[in-house]
PDB file of N, CA and C in Angstrom:
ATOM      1  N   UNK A   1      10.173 -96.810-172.492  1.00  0.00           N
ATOM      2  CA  UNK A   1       9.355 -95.621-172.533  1.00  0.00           C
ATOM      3  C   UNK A   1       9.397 -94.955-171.157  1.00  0.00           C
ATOM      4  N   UNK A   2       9.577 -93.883-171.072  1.00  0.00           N
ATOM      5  CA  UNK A   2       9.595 -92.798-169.952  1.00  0.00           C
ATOM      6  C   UNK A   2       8.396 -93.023-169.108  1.00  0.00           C
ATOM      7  N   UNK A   3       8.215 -93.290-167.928  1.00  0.00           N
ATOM      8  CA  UNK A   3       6.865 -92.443-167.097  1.00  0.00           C
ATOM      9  C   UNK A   3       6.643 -91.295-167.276  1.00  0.00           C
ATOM     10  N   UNK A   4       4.930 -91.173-167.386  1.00  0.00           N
ATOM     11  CA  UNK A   4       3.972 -90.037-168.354  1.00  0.00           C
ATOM     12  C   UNK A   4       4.309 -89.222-166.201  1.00  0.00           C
ATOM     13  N   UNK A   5       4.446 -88.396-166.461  1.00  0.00           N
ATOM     14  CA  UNK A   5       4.165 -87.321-164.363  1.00  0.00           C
ATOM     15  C   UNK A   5       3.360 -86.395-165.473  1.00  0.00           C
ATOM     16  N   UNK A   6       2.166 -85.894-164.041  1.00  0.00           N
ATOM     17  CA  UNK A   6       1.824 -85.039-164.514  1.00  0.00           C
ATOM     18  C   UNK A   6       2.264 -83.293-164.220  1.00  0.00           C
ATOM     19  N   UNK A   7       2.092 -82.355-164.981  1.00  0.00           N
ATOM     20  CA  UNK A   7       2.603 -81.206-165.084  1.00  0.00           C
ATOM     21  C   UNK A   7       2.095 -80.416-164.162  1.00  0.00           C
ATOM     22  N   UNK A   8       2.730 -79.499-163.293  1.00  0.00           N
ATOM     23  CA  UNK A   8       2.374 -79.169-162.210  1.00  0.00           C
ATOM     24  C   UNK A   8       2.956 -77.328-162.240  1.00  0.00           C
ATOM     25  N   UNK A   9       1.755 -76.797-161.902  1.00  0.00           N
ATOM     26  CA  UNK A   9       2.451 -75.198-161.723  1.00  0.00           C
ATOM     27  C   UNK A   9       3.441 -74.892-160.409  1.00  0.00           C
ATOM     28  N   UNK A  10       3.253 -76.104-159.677  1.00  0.00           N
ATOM     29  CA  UNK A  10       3.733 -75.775-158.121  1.00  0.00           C
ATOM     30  C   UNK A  10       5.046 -75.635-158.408  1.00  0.00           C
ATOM     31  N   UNK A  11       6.029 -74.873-157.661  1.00  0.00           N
ATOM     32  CA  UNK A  11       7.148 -74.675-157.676  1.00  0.00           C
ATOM     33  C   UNK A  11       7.712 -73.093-157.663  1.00  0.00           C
ATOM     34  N   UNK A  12       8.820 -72.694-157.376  1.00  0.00           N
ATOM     35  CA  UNK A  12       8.952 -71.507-157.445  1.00  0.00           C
ATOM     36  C   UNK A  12       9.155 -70.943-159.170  1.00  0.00           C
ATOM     37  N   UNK A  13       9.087 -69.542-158.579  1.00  0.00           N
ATOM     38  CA  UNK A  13       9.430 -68.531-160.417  1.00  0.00           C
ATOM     39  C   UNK A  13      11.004 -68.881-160.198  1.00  0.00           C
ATOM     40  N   UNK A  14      11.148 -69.405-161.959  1.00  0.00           N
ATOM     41  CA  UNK A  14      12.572 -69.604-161.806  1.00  0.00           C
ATOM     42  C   UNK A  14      13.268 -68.667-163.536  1.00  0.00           C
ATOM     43  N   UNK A  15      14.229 -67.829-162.998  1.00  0.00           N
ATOM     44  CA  UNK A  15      14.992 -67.269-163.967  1.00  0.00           C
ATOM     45  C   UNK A  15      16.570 -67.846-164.213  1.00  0.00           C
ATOM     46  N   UNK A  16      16.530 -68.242-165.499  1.00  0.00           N
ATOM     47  CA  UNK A  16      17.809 -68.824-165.957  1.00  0.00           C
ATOM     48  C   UNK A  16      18.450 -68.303-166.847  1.00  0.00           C
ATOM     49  N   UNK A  17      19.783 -67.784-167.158  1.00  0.00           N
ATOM     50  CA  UNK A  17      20.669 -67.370-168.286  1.00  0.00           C
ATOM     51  C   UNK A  17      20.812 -68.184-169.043  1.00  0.00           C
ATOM     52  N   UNK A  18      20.572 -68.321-170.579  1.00  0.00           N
ATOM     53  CA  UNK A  18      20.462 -69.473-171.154  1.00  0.00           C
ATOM     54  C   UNK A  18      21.217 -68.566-172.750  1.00  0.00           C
ATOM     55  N   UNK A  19      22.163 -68.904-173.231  1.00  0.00           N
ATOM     56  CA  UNK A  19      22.856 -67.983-174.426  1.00  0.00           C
ATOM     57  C   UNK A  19      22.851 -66.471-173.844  1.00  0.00           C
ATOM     58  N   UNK A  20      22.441 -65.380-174.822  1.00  0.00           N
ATOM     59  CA  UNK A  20      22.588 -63.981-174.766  1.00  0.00           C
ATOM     60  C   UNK A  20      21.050 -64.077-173.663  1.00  0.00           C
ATOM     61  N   UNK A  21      20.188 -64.743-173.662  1.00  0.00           N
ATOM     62  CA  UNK A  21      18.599 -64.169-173.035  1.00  0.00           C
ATOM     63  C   UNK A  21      18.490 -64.479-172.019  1.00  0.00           C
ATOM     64  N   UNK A  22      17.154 -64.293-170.798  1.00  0.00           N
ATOM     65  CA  UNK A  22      17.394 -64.903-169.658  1.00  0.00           C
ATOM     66  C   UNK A  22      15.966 -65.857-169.983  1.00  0.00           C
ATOM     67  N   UNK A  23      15.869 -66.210-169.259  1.00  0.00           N
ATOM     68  CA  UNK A  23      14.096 -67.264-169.776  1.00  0.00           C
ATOM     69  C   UNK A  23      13.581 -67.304-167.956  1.00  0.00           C
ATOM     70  N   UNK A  24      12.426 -67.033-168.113  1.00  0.00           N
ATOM     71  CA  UNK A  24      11.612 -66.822-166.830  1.00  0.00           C
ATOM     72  C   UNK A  24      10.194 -67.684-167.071  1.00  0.00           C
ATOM     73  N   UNK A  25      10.271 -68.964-166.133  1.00  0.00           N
ATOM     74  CA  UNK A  25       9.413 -69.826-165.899  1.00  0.00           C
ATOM     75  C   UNK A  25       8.328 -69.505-164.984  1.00  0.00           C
ATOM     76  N   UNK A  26       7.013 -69.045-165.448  1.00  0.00           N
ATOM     77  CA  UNK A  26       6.067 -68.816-164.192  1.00  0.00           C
ATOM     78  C   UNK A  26       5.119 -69.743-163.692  1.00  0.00           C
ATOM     79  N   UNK A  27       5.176 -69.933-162.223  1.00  0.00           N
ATOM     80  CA  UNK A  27       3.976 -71.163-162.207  1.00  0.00           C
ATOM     81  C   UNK A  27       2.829 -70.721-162.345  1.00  0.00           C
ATOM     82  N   UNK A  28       1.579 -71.211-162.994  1.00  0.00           N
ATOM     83  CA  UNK A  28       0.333 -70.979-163.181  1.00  0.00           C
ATOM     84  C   UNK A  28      -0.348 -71.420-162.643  1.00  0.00           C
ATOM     85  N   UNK A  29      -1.713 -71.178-161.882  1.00  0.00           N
ATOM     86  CA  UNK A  29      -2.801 -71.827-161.214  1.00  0.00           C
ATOM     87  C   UNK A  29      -3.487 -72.928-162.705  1.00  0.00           C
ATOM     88  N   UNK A  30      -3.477 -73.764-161.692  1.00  0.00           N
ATOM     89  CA  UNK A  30      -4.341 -75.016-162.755  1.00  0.00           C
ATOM     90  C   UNK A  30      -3.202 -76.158-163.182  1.00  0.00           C
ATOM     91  N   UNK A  31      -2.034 -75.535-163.205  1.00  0.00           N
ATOM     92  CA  UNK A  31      -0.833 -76.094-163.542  1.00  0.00           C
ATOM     93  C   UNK A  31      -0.006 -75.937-165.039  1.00  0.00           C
ATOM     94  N   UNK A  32       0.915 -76.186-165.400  1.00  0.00           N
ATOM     95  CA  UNK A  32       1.835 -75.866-166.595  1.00  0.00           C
ATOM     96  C   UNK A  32       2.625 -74.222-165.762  1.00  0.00           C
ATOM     97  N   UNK A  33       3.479 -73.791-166.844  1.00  0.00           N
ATOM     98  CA  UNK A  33       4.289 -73.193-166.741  1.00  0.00           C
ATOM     99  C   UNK A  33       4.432 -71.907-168.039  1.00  0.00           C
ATOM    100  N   UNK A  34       4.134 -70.765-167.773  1.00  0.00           N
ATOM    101  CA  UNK A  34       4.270 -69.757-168.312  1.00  0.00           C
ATOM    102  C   UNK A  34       6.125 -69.548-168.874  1.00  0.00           C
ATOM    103  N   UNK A  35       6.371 -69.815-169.770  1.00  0.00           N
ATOM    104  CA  UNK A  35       7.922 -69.624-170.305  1.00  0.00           C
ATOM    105  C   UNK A  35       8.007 -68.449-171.075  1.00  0.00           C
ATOM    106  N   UNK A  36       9.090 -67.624-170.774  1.00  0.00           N
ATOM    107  CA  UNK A  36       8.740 -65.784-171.108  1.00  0.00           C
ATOM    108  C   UNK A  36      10.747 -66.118-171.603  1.00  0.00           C
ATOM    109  N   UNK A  37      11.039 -65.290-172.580  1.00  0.00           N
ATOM    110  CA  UNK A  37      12.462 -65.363-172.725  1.00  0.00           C
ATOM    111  C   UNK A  37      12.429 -63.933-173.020  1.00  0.00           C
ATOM    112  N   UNK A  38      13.787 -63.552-172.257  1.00  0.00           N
ATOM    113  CA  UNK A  38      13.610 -61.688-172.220  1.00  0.00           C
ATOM    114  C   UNK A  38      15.597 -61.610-172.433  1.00  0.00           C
ATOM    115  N   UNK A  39      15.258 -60.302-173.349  1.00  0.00           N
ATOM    116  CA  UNK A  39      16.831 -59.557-173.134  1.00  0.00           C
ATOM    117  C   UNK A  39      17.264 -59.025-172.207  1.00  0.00           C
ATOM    118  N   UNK A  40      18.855 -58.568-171.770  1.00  0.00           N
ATOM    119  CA  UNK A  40      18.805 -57.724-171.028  1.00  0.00           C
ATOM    120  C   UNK A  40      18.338 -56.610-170.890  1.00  0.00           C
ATOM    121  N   UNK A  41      17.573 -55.667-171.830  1.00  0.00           N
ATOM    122  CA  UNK A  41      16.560 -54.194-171.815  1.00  0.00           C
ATOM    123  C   UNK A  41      15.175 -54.758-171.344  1.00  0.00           C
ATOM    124  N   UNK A  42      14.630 -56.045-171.593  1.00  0.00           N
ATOM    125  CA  UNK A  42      13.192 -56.470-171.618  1.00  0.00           C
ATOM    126  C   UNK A  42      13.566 -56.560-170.091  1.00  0.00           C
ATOM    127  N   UNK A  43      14.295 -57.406-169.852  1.00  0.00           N
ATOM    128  CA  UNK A  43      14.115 -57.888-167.568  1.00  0.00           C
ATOM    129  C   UNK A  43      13.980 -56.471-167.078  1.00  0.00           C
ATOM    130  N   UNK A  44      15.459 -55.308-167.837  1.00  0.00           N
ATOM    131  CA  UNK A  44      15.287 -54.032-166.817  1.00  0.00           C
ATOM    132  C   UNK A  44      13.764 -53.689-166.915  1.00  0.00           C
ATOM    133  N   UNK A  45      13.207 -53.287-168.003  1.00  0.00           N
ATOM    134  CA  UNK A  45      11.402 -52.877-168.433  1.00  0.00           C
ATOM    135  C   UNK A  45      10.693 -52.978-167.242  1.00  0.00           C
ATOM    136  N   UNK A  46      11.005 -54.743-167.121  1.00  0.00           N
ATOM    137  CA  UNK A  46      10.144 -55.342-166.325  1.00  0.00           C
ATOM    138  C   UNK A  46      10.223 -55.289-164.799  1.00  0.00           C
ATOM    139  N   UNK A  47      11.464 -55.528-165.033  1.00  0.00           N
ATOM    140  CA  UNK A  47      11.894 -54.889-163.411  1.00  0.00           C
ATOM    141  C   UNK A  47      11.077 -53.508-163.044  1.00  0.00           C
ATOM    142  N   UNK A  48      11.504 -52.545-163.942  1.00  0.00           N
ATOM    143  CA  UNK A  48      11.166 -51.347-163.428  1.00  0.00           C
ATOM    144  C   UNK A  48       9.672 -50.967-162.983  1.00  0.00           C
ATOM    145  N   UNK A  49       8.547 -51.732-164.192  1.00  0.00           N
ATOM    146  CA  UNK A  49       7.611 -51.804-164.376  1.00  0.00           C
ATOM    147  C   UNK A  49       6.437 -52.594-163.078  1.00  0.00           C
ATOM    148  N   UNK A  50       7.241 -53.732-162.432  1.00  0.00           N
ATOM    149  CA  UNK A  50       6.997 -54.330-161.227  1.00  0.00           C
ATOM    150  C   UNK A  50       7.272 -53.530-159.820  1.00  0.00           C
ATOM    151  N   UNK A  51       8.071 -52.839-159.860  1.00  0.00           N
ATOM    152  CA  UNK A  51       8.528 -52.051-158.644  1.00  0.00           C
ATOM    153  C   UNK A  51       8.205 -50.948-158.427  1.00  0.00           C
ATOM    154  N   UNK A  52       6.927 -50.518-159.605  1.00  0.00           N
ATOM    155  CA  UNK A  52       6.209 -49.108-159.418  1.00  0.00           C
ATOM    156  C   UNK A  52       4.908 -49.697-158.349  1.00  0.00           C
ATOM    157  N   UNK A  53       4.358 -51.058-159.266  1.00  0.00           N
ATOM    158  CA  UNK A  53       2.873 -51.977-158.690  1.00  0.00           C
ATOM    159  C   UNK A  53       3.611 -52.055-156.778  1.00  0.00           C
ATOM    160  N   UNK A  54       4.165 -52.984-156.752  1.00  0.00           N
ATOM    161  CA  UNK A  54       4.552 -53.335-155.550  1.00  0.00           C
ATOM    162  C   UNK A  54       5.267 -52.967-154.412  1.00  0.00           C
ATOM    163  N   UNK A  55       5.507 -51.111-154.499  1.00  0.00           N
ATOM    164  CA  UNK A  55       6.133 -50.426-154.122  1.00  0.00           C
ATOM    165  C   UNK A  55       4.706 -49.792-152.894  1.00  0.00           C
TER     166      UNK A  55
END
């Protein structure tokens, strides 16, 4: 049987190409991991949509 670790938000945002989608892991306060799977039109959206806030 595997060792139980516990789940941890710490770590960086990680984006991976995985088939046609990309999948974007977010860390969360408290811990676990926000998993988002986006097309290439959904990342541009988002892209664009982030760089109005943080501009």
């Amino acid at each position: 049987m595997a060792a139980m670790k516990p789940r941890t938000g710490d770590g960086p945002l990680e984006v991976t190409k995985e088939g046609r989608g990309l999948v974007m892991r977010v860390p969360l306060e408290g811990g676990g991991r926000l998993v988002v799977e986006l097309n290439a039109e959904e990342a541009k959206a988002l892209e664009t949509a982030l760089s109005g806030v943080t501009s």
